[in-house]
C-alpha atoms as a PDB file:
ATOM      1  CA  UNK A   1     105.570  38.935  31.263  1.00  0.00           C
ATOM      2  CA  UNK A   2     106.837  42.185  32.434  1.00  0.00           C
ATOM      3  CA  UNK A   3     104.801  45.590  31.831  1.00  0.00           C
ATOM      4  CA  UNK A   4     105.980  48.752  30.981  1.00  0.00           C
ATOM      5  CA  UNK A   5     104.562  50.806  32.892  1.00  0.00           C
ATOM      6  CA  UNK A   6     105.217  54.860  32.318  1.00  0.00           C
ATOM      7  CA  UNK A   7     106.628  56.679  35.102  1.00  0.00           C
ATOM      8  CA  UNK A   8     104.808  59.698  36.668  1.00  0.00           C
ATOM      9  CA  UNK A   9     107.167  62.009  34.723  1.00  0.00           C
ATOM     10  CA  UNK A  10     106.664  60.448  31.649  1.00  0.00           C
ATOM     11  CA  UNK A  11     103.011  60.638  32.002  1.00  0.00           C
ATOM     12  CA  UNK A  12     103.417  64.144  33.131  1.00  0.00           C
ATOM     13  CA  UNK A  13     105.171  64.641  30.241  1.00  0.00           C
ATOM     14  CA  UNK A  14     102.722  63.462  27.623  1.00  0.00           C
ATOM     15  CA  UNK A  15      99.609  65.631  29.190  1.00  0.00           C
ATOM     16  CA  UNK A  16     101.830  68.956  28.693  1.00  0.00           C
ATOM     17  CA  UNK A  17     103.163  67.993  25.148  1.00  0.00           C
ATOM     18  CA  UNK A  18      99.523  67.300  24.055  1.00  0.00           C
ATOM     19  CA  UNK A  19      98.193  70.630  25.650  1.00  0.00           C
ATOM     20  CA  UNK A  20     101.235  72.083  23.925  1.00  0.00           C
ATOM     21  CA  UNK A  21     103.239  72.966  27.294  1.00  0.00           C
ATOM     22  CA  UNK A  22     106.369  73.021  28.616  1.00  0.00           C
ATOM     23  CA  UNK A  23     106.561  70.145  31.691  1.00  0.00           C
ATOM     24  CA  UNK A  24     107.493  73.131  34.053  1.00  0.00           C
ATOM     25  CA  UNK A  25     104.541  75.507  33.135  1.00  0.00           C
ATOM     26  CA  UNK A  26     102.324  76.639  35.596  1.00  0.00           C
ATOM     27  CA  UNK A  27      99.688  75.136  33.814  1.00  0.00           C
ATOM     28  CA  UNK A  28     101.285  71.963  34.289  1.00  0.00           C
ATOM     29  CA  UNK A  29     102.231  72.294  37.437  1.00  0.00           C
ATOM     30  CA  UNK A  30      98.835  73.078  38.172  1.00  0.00           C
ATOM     31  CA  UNK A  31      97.978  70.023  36.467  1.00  0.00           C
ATOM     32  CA  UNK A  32     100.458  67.584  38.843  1.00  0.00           C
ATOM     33  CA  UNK A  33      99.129  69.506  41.867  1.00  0.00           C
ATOM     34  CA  UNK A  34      95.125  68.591  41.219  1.00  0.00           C
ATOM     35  CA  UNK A  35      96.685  65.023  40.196  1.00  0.00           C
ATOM     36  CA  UNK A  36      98.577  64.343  43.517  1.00  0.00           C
ATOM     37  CA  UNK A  37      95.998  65.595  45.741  1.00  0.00           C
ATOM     38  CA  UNK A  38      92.231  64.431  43.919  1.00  0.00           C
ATOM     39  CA  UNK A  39      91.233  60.897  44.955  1.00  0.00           C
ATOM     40  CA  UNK A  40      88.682  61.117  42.204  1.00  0.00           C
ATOM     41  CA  UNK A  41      91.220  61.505  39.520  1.00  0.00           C
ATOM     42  CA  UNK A  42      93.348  58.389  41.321  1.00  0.00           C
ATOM     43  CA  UNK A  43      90.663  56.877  41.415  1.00  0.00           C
ATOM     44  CA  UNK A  44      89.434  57.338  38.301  1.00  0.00           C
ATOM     45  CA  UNK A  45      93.282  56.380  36.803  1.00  0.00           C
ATOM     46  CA  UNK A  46      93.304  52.780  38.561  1.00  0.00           C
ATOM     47  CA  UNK A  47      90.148  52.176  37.434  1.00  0.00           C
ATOM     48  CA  UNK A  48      91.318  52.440  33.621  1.00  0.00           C
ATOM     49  CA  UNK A  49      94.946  50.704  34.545  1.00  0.00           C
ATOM     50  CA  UNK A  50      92.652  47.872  36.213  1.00  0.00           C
ATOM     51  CA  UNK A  51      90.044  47.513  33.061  1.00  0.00           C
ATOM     52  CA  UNK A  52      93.572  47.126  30.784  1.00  0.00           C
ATOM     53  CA  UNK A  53      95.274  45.045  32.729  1.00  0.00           C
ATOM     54  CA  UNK A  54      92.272  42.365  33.277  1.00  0.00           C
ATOM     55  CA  UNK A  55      91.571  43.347  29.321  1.00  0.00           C
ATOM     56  CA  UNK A  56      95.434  42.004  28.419  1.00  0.00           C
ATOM     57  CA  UNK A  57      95.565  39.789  31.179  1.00  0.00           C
ATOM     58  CA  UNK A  58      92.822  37.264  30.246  1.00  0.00           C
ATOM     59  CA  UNK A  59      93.074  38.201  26.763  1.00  0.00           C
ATOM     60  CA  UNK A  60      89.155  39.356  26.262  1.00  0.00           C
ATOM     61  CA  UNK A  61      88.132  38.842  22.533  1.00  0.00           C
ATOM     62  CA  UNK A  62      84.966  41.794  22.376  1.00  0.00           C
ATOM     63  CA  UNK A  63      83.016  42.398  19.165  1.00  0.00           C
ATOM     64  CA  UNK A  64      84.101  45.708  17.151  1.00  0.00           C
ATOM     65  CA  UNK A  65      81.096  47.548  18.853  1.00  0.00           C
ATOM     66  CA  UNK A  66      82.125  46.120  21.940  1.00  0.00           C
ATOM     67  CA  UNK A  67      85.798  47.536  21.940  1.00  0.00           C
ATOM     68  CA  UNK A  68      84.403  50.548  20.320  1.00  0.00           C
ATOM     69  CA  UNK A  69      82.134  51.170  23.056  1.00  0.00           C
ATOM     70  CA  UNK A  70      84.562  50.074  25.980  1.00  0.00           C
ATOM     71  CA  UNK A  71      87.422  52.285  24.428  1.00  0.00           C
ATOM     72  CA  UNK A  72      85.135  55.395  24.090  1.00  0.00           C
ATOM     73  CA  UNK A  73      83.906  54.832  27.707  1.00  0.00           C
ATOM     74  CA  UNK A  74      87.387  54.725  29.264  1.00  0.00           C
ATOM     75  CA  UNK A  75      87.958  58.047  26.315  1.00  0.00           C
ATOM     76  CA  UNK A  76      90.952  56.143  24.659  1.00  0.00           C
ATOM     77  CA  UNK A  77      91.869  56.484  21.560  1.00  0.00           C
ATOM     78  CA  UNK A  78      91.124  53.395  19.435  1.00  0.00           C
ATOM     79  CA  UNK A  79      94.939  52.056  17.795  1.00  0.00           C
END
């Protein structure tokens, strides 16, 4: 099964539409520059790819609180 996976500029994109900028802002470039160059943030962003992937992968069934609780940990929105 193949992912699809977002691109950096895709993901780029998204964080400046929801903080209501333009991708080429220097807020957003800003943004991308702390993101390249924080291993806490990198790590911090496998971590959540890992938990998802695992979560899909061996198709987890959690309880409602469960989810609820895993979602708001990772702060995902619940869909």
């Amino acid at each position: 099964m193949k992912k699809n996976k977002a691109s950096c500029k895709d993901v780029m994109s998204h964080i400046c539409e929801s903080l209501g900028e333009e991708i080429d802002s220097p807020k957003c470039a800003a943004i991308k520059e702390h993101l390249d160059n924080c291993d806490g943030c990198k790590n911090y962003f496998q971590s959540v790819e890992l938990t998802i992937d695992y979560y899909r992968k061996y198709r987890i069934r959690l309880s409602d609180k469960a989810e609820h609780r895993l979602l708001s940990i990772l702060n995902l929105d619940h869909e």
